[in-house]
Structure formats: C-alpha cells, structure tokens
PDB file of N, CA and C in Angstrom:
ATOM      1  N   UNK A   1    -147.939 143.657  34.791  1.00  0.00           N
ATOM      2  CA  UNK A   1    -147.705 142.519  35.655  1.00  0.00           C
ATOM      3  C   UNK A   1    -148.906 142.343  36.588  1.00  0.00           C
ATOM      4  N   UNK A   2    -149.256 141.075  36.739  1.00  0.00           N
ATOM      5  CA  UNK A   2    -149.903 140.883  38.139  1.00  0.00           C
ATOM      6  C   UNK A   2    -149.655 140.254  39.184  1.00  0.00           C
ATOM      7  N   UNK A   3    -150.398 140.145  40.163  1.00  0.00           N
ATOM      8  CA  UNK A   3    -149.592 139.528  41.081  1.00  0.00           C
ATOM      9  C   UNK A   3    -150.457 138.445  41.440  1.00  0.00           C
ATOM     10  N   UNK A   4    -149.606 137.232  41.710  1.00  0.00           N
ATOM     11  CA  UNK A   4    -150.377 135.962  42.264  1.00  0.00           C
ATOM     12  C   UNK A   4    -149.964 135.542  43.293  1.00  0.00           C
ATOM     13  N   UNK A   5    -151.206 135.759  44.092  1.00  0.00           N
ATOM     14  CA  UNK A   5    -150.910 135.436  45.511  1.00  0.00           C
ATOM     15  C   UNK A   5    -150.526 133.754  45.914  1.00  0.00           C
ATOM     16  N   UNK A   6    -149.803 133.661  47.469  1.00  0.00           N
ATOM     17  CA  UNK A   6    -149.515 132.089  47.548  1.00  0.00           C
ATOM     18  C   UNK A   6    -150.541 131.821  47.627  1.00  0.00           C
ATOM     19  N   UNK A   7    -150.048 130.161  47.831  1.00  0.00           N
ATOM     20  CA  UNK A   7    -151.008 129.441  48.095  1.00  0.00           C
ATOM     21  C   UNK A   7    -151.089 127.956  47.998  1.00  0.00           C
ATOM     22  N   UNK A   8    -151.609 127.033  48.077  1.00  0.00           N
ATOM     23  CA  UNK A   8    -151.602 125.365  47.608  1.00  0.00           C
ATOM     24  C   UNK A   8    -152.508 124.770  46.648  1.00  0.00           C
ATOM     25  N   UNK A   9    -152.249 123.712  45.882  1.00  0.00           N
ATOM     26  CA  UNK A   9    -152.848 123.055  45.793  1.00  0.00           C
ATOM     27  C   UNK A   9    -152.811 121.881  45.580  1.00  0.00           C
ATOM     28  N   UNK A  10    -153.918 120.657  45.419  1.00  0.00           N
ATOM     29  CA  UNK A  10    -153.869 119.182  45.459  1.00  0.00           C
ATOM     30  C   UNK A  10    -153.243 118.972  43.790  1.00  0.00           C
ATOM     31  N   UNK A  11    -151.955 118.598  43.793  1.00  0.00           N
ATOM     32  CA  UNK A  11    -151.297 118.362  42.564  1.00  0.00           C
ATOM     33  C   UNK A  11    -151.324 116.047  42.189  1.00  0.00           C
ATOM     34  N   UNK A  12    -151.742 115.240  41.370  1.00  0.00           N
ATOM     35  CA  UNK A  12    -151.767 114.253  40.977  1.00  0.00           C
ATOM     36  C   UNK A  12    -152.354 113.110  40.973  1.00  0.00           C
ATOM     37  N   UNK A  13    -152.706 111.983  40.459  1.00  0.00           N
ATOM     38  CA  UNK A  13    -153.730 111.334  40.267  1.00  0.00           C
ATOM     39  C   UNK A  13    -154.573 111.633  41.411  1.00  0.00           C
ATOM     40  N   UNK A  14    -155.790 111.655  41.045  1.00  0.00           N
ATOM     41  CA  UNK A  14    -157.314 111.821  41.840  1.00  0.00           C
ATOM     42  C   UNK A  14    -157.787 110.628  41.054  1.00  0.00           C
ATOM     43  N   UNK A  15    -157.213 109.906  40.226  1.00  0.00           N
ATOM     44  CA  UNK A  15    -158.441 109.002  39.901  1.00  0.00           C
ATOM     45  C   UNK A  15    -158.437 107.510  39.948  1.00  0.00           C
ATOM     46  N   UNK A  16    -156.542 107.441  40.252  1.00  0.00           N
ATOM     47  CA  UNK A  16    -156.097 106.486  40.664  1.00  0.00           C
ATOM     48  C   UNK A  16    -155.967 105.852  39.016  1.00  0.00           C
ATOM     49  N   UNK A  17    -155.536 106.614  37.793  1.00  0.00           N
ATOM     50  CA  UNK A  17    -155.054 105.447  36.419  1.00  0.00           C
ATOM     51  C   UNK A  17    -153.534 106.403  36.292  1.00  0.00           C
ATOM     52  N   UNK A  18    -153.062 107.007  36.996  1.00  0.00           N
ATOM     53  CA  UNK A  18    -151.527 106.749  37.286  1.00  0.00           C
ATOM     54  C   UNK A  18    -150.543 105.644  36.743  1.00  0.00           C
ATOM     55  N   UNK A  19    -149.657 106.422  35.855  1.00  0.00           N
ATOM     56  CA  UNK A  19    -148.562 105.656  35.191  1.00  0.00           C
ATOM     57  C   UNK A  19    -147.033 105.482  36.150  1.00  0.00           C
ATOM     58  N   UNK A  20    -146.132 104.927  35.621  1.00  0.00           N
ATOM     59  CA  UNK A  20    -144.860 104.798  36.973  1.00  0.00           C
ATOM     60  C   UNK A  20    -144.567 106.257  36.994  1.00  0.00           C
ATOM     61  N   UNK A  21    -145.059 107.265  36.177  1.00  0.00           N
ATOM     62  CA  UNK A  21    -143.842 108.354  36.006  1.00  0.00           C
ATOM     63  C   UNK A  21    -144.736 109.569  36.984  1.00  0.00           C
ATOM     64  N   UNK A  22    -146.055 109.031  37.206  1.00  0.00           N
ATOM     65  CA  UNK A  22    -146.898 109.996  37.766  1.00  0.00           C
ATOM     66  C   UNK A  22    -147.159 109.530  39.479  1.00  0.00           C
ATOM     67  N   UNK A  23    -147.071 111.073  40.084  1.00  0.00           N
ATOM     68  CA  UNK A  23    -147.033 110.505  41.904  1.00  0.00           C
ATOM     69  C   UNK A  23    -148.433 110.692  41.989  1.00  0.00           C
ATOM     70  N   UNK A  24    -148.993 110.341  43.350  1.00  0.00           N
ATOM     71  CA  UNK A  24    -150.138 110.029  44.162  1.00  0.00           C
ATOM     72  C   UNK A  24    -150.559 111.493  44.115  1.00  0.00           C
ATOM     73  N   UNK A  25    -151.463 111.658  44.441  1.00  0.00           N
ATOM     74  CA  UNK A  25    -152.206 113.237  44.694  1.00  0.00           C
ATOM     75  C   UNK A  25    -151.378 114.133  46.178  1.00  0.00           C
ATOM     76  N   UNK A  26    -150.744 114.742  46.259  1.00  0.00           N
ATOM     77  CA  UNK A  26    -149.939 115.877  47.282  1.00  0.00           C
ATOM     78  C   UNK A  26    -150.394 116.688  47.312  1.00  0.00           C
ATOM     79  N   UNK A  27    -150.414 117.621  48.282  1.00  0.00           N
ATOM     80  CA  UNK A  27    -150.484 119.353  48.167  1.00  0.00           C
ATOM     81  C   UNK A  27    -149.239 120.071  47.838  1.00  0.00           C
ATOM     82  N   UNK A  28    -149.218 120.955  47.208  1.00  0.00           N
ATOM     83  CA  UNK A  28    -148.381 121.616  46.433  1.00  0.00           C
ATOM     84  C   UNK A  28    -148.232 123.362  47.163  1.00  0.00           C
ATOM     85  N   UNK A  29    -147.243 123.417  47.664  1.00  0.00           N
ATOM     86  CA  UNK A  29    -147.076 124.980  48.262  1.00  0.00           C
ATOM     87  C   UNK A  29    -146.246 125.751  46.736  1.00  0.00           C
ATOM     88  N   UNK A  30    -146.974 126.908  47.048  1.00  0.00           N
ATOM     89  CA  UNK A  30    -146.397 128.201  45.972  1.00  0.00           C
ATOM     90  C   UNK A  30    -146.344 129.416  46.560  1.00  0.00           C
ATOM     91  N   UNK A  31    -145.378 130.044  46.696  1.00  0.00           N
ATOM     92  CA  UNK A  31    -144.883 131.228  46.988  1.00  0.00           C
ATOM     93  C   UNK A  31    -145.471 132.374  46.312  1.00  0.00           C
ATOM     94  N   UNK A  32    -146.143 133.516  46.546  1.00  0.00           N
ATOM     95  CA  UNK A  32    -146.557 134.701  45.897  1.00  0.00           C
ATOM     96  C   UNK A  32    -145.437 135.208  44.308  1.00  0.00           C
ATOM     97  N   UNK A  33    -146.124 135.319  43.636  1.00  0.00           N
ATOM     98  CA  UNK A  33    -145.030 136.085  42.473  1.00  0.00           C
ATOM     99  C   UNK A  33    -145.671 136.654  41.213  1.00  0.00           C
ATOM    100  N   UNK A  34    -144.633 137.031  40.734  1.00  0.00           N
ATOM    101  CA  UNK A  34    -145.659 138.494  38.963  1.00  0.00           C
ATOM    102  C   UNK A  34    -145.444 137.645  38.520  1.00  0.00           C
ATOM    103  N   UNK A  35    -146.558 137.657  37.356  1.00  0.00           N
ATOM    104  CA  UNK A  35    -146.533 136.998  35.796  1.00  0.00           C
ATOM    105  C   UNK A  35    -147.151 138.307  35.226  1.00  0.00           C
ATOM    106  N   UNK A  36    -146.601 138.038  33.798  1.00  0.00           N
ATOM    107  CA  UNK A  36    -147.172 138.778  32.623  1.00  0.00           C
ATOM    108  C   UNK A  36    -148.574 139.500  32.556  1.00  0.00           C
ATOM    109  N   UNK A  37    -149.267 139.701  31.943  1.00  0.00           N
ATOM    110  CA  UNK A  37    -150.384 140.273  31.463  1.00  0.00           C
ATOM    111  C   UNK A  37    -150.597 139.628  30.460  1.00  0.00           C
ATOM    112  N   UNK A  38    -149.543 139.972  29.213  1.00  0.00           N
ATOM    113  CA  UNK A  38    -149.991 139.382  28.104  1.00  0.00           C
ATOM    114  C   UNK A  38    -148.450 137.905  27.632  1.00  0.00           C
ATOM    115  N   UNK A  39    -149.029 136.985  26.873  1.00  0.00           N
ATOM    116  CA  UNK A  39    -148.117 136.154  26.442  1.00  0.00           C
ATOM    117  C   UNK A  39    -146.864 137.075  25.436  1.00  0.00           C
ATOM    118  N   UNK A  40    -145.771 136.486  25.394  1.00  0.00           N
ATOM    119  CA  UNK A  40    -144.687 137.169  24.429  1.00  0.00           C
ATOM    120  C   UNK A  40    -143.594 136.291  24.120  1.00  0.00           C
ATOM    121  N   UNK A  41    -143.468 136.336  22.687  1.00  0.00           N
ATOM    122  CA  UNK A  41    -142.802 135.125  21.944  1.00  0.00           C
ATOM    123  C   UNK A  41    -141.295 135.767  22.386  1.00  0.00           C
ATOM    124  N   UNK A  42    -140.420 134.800  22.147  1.00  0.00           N
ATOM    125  CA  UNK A  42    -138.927 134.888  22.202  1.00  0.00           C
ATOM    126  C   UNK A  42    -138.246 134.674  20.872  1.00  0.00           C
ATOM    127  N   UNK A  43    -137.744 135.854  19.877  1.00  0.00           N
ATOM    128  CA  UNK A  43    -137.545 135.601  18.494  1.00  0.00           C
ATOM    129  C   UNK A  43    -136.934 136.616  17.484  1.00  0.00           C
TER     130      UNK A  43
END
C-alpha cells in the first residue's frame, strides 16, 4: 500500500469547450488515503 497524501486540485473545463454535462473549473478537496501498489483484476 501507499499512502496519498491530501490535498486539492483545479478539477474542469480550463478551456472553456464544455458540454451541458461538464462544470466550470473548481478546486477539488481530497482527504489522505492507501491505494494499491499494484493493479488486481476481480475474477
């Protein structure tokens, strides 16, 4: 496992060709948490 620290970032259009289903550019908060090392199928 590793660990990923929090943190933000600028999440959506930056370029302004945004469809109805896509929002404006926000900052995005994320909470610290483990992920994997390696990928692993479910099967």
């Amino acid at each position: 496992m590793v660990f990923i620290p929090a943190g933000s970032f600028e999440m959506g259009d930056h370029f302004g060709e945004s469809t109805a289903k896509e929002r404006l550019v926000h900052r995005v908060e994320l909470d610290a948490f483990y992920m994997d090392t390696y990928e692993v199928t479910v099967g």
